[in-house]
Each structure stands twice: as structure tokens, then as C-alpha cells.
C-alpha atoms as a PDB file:
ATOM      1  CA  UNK A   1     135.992 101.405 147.669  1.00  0.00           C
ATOM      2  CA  UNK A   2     137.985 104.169 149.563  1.00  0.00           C
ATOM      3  CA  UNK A   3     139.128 103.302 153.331  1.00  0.00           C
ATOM      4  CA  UNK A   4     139.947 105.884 155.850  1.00  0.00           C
ATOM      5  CA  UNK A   5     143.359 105.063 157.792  1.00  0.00           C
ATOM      6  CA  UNK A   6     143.435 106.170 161.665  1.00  0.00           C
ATOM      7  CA  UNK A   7     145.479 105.978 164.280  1.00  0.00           C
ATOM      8  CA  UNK A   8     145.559 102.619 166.667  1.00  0.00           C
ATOM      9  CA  UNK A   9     147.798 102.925 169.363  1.00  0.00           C
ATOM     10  CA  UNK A  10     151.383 103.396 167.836  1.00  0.00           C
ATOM     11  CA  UNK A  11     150.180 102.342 164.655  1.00  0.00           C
ATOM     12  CA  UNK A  12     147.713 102.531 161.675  1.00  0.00           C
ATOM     13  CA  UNK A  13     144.674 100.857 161.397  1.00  0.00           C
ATOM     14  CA  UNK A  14     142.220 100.305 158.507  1.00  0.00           C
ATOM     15  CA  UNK A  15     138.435  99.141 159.039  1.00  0.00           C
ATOM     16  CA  UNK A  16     137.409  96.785 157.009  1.00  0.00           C
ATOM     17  CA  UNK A  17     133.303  96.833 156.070  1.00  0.00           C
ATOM     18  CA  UNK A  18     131.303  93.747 157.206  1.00  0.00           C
ATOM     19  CA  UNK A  19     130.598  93.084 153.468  1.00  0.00           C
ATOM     20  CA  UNK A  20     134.569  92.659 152.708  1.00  0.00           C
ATOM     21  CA  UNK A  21     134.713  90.651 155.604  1.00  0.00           C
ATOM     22  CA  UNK A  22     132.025  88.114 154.786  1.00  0.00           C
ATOM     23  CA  UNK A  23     133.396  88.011 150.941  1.00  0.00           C
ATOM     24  CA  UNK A  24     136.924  86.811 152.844  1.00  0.00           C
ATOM     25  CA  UNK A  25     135.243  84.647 155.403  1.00  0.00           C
ATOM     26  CA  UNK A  26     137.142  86.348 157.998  1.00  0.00           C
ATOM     27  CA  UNK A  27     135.512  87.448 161.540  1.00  0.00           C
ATOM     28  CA  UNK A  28     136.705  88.942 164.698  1.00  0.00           C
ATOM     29  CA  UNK A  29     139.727  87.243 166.035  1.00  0.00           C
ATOM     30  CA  UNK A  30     141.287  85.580 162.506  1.00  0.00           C
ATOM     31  CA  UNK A  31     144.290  86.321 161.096  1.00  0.00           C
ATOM     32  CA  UNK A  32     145.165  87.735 157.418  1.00  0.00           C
ATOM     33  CA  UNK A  33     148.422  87.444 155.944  1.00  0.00           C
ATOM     34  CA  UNK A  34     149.374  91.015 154.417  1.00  0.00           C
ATOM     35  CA  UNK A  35     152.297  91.444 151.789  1.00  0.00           C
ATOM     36  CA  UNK A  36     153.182  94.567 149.627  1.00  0.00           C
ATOM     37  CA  UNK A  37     152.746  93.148 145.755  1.00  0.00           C
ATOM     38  CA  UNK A  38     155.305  94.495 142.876  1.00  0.00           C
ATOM     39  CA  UNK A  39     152.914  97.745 142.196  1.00  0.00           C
ATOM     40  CA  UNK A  40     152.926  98.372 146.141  1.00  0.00           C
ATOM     41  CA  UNK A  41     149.996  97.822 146.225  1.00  0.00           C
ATOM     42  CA  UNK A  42     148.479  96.629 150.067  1.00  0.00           C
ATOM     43  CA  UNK A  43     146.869  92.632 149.502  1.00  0.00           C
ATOM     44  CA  UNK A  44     145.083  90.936 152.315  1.00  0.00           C
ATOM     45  CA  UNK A  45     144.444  87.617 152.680  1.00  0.00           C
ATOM     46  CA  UNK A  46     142.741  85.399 155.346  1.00  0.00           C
ATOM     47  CA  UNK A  47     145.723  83.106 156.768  1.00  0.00           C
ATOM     48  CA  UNK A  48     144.926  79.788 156.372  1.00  0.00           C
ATOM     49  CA  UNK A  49     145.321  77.269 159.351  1.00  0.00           C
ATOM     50  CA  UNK A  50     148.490  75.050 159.276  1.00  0.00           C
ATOM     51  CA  UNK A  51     147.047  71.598 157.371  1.00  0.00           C
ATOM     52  CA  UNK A  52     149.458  69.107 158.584  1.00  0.00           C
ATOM     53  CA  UNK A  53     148.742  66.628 155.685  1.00  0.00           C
ATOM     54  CA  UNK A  54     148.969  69.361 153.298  1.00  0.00           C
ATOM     55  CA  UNK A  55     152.787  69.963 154.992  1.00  0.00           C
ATOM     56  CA  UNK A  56     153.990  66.497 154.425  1.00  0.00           C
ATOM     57  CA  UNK A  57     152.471  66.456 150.921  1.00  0.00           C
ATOM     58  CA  UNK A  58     153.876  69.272 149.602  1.00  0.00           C
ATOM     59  CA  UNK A  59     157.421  68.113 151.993  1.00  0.00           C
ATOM     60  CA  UNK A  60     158.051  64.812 149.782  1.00  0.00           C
ATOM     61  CA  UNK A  61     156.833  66.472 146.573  1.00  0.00           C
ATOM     62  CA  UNK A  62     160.343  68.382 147.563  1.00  0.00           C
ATOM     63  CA  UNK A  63     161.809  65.355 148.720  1.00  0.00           C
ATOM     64  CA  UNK A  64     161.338  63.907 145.291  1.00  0.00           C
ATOM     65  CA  UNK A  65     163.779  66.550 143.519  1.00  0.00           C
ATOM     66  CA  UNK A  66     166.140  66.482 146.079  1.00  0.00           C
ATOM     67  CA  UNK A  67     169.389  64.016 144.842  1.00  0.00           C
ATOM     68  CA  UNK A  68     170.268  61.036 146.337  1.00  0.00           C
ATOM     69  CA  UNK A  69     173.911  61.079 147.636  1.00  0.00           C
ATOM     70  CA  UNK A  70     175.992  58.181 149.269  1.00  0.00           C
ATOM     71  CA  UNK A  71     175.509  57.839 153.070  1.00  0.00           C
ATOM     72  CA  UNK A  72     177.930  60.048 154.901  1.00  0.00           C
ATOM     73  CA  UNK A  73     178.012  57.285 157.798  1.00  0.00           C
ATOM     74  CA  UNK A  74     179.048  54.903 154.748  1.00  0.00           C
ATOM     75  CA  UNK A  75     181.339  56.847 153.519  1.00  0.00           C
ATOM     76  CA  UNK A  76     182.841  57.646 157.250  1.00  0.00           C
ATOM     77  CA  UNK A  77     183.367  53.620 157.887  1.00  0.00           C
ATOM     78  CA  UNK A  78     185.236  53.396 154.334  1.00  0.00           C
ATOM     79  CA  UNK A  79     187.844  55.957 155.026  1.00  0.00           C
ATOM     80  CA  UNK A  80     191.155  54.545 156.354  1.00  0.00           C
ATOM     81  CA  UNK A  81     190.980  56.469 159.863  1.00  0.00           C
ATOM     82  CA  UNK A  82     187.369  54.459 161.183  1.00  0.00           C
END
């Protein structure tokens, strides 16, 4: 499918056709998250809302592979000048 870019203001715009926007599930007032790929090639995608348990689920999957290290407040009362 072939877009036509205009002019919006001080920028470019791009109209996307109702049937795009229904395959997306966007509508008027959502947000898409745009990015440039390798090829430079222009990908939209409809930006998610923030999922708080989603957040803390993917936080101590990272918490997991961080290493455990002594306790700096341990290790503050052991030296000689405490």
C-alpha cells in the first residue's frame, strides 16, 4: 500500500487508512511507538500501556542475574575508622 506524506505544521504527516488502523487496534487519541529498523525501514506500533505487574516481573527476573555482594554498611562498620 503506497501513503502520501504532507505537510503538518512544521512537520510530516502520514494518514493512516481506517483498515490499518482497525488491524492495529489503534483509534484517535492512542499512541504508537515508531523506530527506524536496520533496512530503514519506518515500523509502527501501537504503544502499549505501562502494566505495572508486568514491570516488577520482568524487574526481579533482572534481579535474579544480578550478583550478590557483601553489604557496603557491613563492610563500613568492619573497617578500623567506624
Amino acid at each position: 500500500m503506497e501513503l502520501q506524506i504532507a505537510k503538518w505544521g512544521n512537520s510530516l504527516a502520514v494518514r493512516l487508512p481506517s483498515s490499518i488502523a482497525k488491524q492495529m487496534q489503534i483509534q484517535d487519541g492512542d499512541s504508537v511507538e515508531v523506530s527506524l529498523n536496520p533496512q530503514g525501514e519506518l515500523v509502527l506500533a501501537p504503544k502499549k500501556p505501562f502494566d505495572k505487574a508486568e514491570f516488577m516481573q520482568d524487574l526481579l527476573a533482572l534481579q535474579k542475574t544480578l550478583p550478590e555482594t557483601s553489604s557496603v554498611i557491613d563492610i563500613m562498620r568492619n573497617q578500623e575508622r567506624y
